[in-house]
PDB file of N, CA and C in Angstrom:
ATOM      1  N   UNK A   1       0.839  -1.181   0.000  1.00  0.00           N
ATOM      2  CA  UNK A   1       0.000   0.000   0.000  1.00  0.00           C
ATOM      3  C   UNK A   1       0.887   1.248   0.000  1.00  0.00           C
ATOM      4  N   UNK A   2       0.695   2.071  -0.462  1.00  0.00           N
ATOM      5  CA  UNK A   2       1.293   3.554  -0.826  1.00  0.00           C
ATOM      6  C   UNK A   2       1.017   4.736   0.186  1.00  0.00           C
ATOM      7  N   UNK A   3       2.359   4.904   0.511  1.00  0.00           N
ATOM      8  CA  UNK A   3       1.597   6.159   1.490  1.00  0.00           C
ATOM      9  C   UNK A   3       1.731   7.449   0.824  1.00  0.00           C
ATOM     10  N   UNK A   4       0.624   8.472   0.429  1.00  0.00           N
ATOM     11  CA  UNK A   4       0.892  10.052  -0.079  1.00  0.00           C
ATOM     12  C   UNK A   4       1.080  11.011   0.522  1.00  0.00           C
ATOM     13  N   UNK A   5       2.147  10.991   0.752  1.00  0.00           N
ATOM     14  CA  UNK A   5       2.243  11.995   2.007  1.00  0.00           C
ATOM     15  C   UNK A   5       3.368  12.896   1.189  1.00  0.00           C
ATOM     16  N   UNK A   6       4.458  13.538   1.929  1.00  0.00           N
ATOM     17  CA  UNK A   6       5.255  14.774   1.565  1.00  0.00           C
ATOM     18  C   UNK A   6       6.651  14.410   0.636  1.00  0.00           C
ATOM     19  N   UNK A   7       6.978  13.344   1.428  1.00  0.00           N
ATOM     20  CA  UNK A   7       8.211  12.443   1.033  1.00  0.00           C
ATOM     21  C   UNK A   7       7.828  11.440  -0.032  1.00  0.00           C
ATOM     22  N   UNK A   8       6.534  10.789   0.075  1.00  0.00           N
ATOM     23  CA  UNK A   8       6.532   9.647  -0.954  1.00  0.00           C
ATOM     24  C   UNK A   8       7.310   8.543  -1.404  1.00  0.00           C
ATOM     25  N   UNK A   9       7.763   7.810  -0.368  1.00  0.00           N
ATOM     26  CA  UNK A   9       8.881   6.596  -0.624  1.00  0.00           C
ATOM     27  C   UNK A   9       8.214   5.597  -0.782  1.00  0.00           C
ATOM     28  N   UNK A  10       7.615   5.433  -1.969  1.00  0.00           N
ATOM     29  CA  UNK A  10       6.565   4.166  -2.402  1.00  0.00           C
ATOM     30  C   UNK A  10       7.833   3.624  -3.644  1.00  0.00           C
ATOM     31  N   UNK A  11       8.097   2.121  -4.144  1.00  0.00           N
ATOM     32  CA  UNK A  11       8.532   1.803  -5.043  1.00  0.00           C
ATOM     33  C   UNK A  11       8.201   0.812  -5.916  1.00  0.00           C
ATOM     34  N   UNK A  12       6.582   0.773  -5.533  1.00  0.00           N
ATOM     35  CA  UNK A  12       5.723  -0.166  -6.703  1.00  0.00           C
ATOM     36  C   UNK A  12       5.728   0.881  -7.727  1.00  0.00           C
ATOM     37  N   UNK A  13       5.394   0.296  -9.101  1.00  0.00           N
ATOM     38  CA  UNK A  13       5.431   0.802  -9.995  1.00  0.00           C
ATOM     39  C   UNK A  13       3.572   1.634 -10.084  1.00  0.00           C
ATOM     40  N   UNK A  14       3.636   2.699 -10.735  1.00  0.00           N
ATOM     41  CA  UNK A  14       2.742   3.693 -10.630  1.00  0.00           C
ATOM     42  C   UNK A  14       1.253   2.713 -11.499  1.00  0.00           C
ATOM     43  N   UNK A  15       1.791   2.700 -12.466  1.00  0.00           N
ATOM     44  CA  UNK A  15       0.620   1.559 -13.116  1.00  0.00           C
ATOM     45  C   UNK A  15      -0.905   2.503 -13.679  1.00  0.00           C
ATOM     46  N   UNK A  16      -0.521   3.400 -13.557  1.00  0.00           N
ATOM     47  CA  UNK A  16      -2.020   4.424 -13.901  1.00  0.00           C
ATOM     48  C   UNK A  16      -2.285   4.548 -15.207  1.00  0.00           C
ATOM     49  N   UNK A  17      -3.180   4.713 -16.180  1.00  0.00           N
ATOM     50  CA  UNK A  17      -3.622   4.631 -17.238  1.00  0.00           C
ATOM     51  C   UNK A  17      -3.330   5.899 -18.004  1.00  0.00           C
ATOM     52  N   UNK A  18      -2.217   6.031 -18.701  1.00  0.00           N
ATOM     53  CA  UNK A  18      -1.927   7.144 -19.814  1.00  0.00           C
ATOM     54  C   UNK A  18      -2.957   7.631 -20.413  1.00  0.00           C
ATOM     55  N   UNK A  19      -3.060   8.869 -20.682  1.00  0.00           N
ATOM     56  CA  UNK A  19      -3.763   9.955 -21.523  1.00  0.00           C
ATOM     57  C   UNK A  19      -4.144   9.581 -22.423  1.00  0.00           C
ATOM     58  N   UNK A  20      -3.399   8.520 -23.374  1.00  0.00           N
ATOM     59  CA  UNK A  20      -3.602   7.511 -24.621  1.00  0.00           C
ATOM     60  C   UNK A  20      -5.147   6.761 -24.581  1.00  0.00           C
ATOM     61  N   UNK A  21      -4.883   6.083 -23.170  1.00  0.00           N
ATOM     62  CA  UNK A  21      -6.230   5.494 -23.028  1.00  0.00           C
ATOM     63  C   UNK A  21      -5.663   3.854 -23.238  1.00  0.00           C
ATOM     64  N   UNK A  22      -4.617   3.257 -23.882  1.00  0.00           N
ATOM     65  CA  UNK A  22      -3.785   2.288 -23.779  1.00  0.00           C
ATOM     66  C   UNK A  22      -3.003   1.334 -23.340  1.00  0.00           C
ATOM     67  N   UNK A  23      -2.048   2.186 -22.358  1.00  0.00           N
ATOM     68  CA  UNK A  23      -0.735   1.808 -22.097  1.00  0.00           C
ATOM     69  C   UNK A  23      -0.891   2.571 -20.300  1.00  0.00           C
ATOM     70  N   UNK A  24      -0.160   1.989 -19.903  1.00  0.00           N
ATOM     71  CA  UNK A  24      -0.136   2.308 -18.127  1.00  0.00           C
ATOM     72  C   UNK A  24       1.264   3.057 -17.907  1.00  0.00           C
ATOM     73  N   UNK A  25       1.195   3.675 -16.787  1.00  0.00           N
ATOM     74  CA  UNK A  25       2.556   4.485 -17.135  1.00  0.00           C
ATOM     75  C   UNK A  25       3.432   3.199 -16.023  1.00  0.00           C
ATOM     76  N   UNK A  26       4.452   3.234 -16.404  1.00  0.00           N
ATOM     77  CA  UNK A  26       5.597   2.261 -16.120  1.00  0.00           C
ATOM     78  C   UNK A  26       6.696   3.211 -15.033  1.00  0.00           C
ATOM     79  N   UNK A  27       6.715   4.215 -14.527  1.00  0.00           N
ATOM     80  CA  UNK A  27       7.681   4.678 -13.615  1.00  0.00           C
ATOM     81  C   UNK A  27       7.431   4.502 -12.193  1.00  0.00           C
ATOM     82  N   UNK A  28       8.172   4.706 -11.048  1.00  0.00           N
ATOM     83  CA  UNK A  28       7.786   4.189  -9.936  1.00  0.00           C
ATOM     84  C   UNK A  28       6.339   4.762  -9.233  1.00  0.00           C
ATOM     85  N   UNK A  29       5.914   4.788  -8.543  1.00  0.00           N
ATOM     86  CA  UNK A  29       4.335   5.122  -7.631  1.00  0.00           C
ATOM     87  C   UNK A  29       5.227   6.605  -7.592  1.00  0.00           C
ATOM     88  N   UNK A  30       4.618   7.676  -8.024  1.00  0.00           N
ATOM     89  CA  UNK A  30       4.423   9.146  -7.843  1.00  0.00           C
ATOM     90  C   UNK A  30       3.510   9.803  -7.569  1.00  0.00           C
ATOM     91  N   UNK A  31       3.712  11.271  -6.948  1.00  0.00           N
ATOM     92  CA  UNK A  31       2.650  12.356  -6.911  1.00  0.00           C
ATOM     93  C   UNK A  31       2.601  13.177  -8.418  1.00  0.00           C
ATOM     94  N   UNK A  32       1.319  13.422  -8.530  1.00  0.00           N
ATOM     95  CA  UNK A  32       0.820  14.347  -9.752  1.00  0.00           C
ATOM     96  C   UNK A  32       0.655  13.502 -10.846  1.00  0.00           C
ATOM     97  N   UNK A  33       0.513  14.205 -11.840  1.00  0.00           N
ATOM     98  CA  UNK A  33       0.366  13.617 -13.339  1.00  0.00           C
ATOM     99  C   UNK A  33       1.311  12.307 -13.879  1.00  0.00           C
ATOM    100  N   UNK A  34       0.967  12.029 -14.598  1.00  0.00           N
ATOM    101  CA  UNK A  34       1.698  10.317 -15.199  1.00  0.00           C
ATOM    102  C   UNK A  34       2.773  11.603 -16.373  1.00  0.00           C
ATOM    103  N   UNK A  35       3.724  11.164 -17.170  1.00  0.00           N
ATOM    104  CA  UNK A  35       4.201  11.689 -18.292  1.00  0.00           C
ATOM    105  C   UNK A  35       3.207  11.182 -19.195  1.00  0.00           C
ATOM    106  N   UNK A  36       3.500  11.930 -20.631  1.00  0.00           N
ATOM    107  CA  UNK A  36       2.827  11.306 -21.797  1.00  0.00           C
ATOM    108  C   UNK A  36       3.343  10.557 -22.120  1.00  0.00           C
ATOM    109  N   UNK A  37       2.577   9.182 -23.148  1.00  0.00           N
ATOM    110  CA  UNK A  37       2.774   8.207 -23.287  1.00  0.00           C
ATOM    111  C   UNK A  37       3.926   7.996 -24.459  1.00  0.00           C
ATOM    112  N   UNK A  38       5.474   7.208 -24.142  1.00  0.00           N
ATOM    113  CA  UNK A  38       6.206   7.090 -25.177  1.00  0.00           C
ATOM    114  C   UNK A  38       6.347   6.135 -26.418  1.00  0.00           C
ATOM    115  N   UNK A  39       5.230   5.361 -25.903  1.00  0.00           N
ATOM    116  CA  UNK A  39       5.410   4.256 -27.201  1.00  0.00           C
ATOM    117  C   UNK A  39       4.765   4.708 -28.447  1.00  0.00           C
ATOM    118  N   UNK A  40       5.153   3.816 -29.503  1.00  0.00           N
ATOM    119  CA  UNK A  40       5.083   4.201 -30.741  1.00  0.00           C
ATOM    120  C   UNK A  40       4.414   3.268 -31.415  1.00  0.00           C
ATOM    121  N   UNK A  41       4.115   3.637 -32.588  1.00  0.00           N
ATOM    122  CA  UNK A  41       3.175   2.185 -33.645  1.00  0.00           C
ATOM    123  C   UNK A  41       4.757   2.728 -34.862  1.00  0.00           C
ATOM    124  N   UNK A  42       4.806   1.017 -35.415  1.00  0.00           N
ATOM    125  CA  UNK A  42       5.496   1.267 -36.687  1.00  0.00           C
ATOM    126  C   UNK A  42       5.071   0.554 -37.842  1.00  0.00           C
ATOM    127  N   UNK A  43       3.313   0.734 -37.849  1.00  0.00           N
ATOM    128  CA  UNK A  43       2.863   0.732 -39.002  1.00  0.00           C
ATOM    129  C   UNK A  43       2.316   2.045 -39.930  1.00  0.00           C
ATOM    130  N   UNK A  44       2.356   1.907 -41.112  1.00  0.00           N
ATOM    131  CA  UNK A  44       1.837   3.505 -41.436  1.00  0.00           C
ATOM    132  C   UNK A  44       0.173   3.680 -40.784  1.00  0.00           C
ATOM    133  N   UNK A  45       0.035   5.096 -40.761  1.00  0.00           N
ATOM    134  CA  UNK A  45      -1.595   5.116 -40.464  1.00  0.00           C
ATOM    135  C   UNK A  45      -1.505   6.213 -41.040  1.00  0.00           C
ATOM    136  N   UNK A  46      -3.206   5.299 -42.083  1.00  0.00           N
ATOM    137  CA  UNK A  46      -3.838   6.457 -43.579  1.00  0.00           C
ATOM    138  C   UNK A  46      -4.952   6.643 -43.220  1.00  0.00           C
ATOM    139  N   UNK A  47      -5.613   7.483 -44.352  1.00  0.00           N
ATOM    140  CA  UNK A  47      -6.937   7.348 -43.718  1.00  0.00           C
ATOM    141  C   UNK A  47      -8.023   6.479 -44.264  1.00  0.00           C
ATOM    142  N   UNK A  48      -9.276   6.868 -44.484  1.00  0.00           N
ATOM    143  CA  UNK A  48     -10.442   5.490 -44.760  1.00  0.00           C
ATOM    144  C   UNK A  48      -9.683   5.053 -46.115  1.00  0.00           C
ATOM    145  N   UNK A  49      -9.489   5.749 -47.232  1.00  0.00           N
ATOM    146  CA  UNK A  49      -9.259   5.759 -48.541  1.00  0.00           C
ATOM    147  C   UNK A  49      -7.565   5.193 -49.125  1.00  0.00           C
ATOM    148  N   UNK A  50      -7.069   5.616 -48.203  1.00  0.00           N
ATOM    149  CA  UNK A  50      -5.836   5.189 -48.251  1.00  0.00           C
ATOM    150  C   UNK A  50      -4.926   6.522 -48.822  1.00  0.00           C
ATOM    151  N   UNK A  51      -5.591   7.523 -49.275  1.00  0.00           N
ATOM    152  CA  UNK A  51      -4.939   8.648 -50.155  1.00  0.00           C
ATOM    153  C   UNK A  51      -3.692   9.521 -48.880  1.00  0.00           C
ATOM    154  N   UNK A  52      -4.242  10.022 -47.770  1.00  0.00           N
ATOM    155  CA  UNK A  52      -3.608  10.123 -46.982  1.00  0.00           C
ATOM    156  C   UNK A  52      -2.529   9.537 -46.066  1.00  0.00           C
ATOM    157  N   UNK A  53      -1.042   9.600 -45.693  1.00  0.00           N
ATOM    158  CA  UNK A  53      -0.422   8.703 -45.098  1.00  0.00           C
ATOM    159  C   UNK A  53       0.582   9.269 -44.153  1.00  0.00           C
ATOM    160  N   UNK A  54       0.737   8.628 -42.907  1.00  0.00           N
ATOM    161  CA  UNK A  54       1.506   9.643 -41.989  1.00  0.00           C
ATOM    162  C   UNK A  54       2.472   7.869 -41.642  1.00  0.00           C
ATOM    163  N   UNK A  55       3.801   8.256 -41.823  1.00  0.00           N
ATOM    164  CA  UNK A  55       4.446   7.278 -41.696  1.00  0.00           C
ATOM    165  C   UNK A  55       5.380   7.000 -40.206  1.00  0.00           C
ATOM    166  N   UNK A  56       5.974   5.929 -40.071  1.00  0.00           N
ATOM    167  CA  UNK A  56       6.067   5.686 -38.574  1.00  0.00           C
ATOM    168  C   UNK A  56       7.793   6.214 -38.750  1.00  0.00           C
ATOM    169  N   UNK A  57       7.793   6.220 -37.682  1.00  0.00           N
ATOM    170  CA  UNK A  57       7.154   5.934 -36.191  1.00  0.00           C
ATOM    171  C   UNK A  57       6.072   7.103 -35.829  1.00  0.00           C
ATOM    172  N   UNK A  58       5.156   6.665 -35.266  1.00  0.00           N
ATOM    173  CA  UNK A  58       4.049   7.319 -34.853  1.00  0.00           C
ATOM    174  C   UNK A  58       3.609   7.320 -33.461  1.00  0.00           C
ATOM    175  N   UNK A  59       3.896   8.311 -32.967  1.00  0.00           N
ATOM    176  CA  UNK A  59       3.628   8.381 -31.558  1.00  0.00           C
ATOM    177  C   UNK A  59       1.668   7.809 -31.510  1.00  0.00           C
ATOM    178  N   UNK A  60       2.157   7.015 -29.886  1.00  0.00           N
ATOM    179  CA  UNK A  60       0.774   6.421 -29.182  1.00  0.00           C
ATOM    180  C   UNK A  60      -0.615   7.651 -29.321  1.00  0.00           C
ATOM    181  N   UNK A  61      -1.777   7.447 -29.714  1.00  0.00           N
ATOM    182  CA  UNK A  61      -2.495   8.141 -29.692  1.00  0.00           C
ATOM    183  C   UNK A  61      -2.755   9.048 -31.096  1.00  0.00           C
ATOM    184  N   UNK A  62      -1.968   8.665 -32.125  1.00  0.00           N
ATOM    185  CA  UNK A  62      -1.799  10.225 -33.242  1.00  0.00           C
ATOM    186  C   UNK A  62      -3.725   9.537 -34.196  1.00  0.00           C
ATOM    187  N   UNK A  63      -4.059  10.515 -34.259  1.00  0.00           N
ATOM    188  CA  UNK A  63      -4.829  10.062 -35.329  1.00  0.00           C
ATOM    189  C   UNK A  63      -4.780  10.226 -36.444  1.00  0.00           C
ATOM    190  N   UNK A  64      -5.831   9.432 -37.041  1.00  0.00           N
ATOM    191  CA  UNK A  64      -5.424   9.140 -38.674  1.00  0.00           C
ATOM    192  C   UNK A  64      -5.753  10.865 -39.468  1.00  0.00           C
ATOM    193  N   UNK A  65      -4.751  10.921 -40.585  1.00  0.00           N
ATOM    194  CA  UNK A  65      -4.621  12.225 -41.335  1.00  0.00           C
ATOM    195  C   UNK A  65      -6.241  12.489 -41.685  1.00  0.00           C
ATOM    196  N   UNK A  66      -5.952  13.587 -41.885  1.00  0.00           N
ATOM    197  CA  UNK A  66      -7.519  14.546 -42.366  1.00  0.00           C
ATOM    198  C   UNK A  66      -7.167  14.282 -43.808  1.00  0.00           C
ATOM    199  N   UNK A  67      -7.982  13.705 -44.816  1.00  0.00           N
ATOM    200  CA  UNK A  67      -8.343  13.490 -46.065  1.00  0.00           C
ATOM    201  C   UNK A  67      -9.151  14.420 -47.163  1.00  0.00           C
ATOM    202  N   UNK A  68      -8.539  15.324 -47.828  1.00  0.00           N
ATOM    203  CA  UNK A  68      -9.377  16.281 -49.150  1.00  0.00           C
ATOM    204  C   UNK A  68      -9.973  14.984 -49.912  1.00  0.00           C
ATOM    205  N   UNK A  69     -10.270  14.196 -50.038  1.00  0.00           N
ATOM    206  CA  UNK A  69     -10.514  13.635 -51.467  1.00  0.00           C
ATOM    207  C   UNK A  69     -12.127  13.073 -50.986  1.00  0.00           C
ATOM    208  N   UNK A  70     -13.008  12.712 -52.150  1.00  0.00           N
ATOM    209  CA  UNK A  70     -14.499  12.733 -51.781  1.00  0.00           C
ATOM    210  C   UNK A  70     -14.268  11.120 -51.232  1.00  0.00           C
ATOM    211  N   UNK A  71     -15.291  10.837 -50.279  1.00  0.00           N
ATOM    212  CA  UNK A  71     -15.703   9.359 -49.260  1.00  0.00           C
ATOM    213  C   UNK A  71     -15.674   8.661 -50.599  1.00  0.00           C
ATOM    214  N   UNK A  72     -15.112   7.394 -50.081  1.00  0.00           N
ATOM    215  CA  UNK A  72     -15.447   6.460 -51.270  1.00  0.00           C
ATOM    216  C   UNK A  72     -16.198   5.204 -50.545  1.00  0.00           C
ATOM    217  N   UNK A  73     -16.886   5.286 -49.797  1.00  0.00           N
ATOM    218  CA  UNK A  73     -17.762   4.336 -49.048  1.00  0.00           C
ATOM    219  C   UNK A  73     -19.098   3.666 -50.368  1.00  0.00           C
ATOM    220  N   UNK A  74     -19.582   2.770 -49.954  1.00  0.00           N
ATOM    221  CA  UNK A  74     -20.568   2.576 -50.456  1.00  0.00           C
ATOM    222  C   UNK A  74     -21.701   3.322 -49.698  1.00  0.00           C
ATOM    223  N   UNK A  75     -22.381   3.789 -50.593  1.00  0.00           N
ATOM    224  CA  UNK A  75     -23.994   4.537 -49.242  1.00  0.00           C
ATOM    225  C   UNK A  75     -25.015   3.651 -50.028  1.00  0.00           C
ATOM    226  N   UNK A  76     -26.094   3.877 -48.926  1.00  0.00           N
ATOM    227  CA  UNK A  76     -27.635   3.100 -48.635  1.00  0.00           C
ATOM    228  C   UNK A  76     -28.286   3.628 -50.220  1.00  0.00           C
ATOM    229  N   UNK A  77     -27.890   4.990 -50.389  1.00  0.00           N
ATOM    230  CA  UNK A  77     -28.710   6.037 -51.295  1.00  0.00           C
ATOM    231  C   UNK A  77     -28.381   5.824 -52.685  1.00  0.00           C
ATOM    232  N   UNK A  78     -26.988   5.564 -52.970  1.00  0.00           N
ATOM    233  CA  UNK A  78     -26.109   5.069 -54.249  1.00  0.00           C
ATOM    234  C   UNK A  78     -26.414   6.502 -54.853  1.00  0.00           C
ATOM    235  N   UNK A  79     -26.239   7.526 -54.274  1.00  0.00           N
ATOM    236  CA  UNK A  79     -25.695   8.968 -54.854  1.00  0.00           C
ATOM    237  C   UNK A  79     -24.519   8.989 -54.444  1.00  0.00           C
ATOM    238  N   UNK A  80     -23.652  10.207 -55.579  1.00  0.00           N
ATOM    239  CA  UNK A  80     -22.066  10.374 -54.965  1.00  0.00           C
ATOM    240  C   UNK A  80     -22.187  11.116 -53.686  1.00  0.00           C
ATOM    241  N   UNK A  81     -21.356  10.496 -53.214  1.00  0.00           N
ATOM    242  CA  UNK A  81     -20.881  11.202 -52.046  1.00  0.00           C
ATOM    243  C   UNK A  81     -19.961  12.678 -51.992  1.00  0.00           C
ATOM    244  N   UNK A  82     -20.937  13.543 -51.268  1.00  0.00           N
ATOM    245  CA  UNK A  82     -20.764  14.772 -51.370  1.00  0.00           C
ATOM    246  C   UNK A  82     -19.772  15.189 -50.230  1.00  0.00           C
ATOM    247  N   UNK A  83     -19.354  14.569 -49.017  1.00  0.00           N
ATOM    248  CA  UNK A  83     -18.768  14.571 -48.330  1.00  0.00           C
ATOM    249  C   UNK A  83     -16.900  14.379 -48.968  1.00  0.00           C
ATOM    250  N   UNK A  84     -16.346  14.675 -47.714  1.00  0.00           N
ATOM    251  CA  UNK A  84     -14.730  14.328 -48.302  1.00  0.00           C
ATOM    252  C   UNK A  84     -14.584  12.697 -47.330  1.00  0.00           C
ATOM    253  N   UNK A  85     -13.514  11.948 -47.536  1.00  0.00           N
ATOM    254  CA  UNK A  85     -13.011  11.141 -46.703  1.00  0.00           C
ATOM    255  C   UNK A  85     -12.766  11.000 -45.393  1.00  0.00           C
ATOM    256  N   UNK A  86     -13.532  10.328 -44.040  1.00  0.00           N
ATOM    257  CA  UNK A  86     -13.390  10.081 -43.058  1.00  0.00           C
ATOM    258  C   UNK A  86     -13.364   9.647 -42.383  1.00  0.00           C
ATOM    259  N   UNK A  87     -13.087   9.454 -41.132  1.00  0.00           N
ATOM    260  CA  UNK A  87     -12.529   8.358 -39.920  1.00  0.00           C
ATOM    261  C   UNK A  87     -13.723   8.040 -39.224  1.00  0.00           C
ATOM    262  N   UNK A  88     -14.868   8.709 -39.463  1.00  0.00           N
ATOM    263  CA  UNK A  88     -16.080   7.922 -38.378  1.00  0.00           C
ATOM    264  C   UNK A  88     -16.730   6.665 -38.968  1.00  0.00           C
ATOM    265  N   UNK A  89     -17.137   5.790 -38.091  1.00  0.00           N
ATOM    266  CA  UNK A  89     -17.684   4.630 -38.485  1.00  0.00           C
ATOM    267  C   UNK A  89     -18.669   4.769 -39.832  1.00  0.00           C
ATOM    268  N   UNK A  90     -19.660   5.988 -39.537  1.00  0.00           N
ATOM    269  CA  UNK A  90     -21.098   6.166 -39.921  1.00  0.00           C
ATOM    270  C   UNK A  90     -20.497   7.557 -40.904  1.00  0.00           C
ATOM    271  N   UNK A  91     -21.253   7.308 -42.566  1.00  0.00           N
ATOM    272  CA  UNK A  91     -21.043   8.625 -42.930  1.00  0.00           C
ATOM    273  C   UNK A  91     -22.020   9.651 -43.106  1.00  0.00           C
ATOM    274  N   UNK A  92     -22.052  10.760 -42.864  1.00  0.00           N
ATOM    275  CA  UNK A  92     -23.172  11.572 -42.556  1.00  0.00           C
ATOM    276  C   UNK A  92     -24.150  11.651 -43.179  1.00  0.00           C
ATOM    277  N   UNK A  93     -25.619  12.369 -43.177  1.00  0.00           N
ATOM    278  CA  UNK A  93     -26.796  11.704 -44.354  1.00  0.00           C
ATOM    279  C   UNK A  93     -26.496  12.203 -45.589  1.00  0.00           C
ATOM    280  N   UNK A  94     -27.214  11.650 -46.437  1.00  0.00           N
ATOM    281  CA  UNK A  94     -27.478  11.816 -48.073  1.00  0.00           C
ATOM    282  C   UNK A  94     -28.134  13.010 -48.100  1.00  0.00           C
ATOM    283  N   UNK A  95     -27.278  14.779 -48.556  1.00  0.00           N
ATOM    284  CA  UNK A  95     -28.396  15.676 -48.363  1.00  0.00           C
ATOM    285  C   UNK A  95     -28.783  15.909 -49.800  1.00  0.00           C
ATOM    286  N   UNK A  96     -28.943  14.835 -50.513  1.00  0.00           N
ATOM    287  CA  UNK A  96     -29.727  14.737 -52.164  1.00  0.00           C
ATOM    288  C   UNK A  96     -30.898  14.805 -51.569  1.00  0.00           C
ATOM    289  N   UNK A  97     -32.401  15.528 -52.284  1.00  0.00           N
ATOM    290  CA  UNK A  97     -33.936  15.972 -52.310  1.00  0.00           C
ATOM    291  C   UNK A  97     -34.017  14.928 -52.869  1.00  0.00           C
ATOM    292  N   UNK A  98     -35.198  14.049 -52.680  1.00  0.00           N
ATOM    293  CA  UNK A  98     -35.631  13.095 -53.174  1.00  0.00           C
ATOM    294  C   UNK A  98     -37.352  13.095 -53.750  1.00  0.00           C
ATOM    295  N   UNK A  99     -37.841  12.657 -54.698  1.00  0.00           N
ATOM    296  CA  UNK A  99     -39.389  12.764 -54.752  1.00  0.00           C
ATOM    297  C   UNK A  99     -39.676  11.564 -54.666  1.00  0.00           C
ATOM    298  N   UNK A 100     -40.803  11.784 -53.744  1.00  0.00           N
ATOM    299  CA  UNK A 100     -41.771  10.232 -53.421  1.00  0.00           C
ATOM    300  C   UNK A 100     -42.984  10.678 -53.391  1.00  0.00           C
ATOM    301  N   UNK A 101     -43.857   9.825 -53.861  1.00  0.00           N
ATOM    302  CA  UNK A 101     -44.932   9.509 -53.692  1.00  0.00           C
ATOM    303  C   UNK A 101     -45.371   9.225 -52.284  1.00  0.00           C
ATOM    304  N   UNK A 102     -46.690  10.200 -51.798  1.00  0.00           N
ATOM    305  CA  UNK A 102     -46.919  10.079 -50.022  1.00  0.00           C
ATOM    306  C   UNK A 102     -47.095   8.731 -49.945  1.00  0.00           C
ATOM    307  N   UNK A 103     -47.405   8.361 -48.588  1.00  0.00           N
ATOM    308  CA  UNK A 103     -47.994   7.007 -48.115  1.00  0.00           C
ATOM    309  C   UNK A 103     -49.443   7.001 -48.745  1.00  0.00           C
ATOM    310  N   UNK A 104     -50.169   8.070 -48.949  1.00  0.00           N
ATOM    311  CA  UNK A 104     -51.539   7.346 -49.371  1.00  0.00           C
ATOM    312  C   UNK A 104     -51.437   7.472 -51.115  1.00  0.00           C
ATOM    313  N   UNK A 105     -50.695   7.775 -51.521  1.00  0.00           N
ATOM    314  CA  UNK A 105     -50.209   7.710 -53.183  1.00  0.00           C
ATOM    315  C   UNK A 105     -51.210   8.975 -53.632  1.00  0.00           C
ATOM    316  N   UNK A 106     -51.510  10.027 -53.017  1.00  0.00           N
ATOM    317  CA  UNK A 106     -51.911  11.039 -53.470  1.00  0.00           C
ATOM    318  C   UNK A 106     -51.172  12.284 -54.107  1.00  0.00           C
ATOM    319  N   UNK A 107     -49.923  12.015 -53.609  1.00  0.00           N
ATOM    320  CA  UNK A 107     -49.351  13.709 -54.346  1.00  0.00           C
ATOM    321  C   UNK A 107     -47.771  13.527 -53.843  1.00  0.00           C
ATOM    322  N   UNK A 108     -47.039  14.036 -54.792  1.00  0.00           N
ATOM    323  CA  UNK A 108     -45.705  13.339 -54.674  1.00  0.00           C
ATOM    324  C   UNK A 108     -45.208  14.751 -54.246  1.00  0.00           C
ATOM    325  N   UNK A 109     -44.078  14.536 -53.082  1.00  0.00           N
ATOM    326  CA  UNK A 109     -43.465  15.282 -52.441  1.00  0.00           C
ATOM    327  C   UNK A 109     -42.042  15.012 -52.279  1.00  0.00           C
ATOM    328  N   UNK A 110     -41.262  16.471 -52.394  1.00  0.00           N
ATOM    329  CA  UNK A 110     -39.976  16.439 -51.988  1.00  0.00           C
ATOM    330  C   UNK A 110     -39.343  15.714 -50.594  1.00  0.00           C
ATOM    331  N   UNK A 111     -38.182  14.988 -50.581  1.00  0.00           N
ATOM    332  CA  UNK A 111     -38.138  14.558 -48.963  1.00  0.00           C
ATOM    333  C   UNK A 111     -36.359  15.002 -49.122  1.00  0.00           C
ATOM    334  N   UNK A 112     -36.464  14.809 -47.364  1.00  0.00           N
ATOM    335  CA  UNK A 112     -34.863  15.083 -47.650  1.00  0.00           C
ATOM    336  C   UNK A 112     -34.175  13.881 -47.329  1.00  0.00           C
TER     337      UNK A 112
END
């Protein structure tokens, strides 16, 4: 058990969860903040498309590059994608106007 007091002569290792969200910090039991995290990835990381590329070593935590070029996802809508390339799971809605016919097939209306 650790005592926090003024002196702090603890010499288990600190073990607290880096800023990363990853990796635990590895220096002995301290007061205050952990350092930032030093490990690295040494694979490249691009983005959805691959057009973008930030090469290693890559510090813990970097995220993937911001992408100019249009999404090349498949969508639900099979219109082009008006959006650029990105890192979220989900890509944002289809803002193509669409005409449909109402539910009671009386009068066809714009939808978004």
């Amino acid at each position: 058990m650790c005592l926090k007091d003024t002196e702090h002569l603890c010499l288990l290792p600190c073990n607290k969860l880096l800023r990363c969200g990853i990796h635990r910090c590895e220096e002995r039991c301290h007061l205050g903040h952990c350092p930032r995290c030093y490990n690295a990835g040494f694979e490249e990381l691009t983005c959805h498309c691959g057009a973008q590329v930030i090469y290693p070593p890559i510090p813990c935590g970097t995220s993937p590059p911001v992408c100019d070029q249009p999404c090349s996802r498949m969508h639900d809508c099979f219109h082009p994608a008006l959006h650029n390339c990105h890192n979220e799971e989900v890509c944002p809605p289809c803002p193509v106007l669409v005409s449909r016919m109402c539910m009671g097939g009386h009068r066809v209306s714009v939808n978004f």
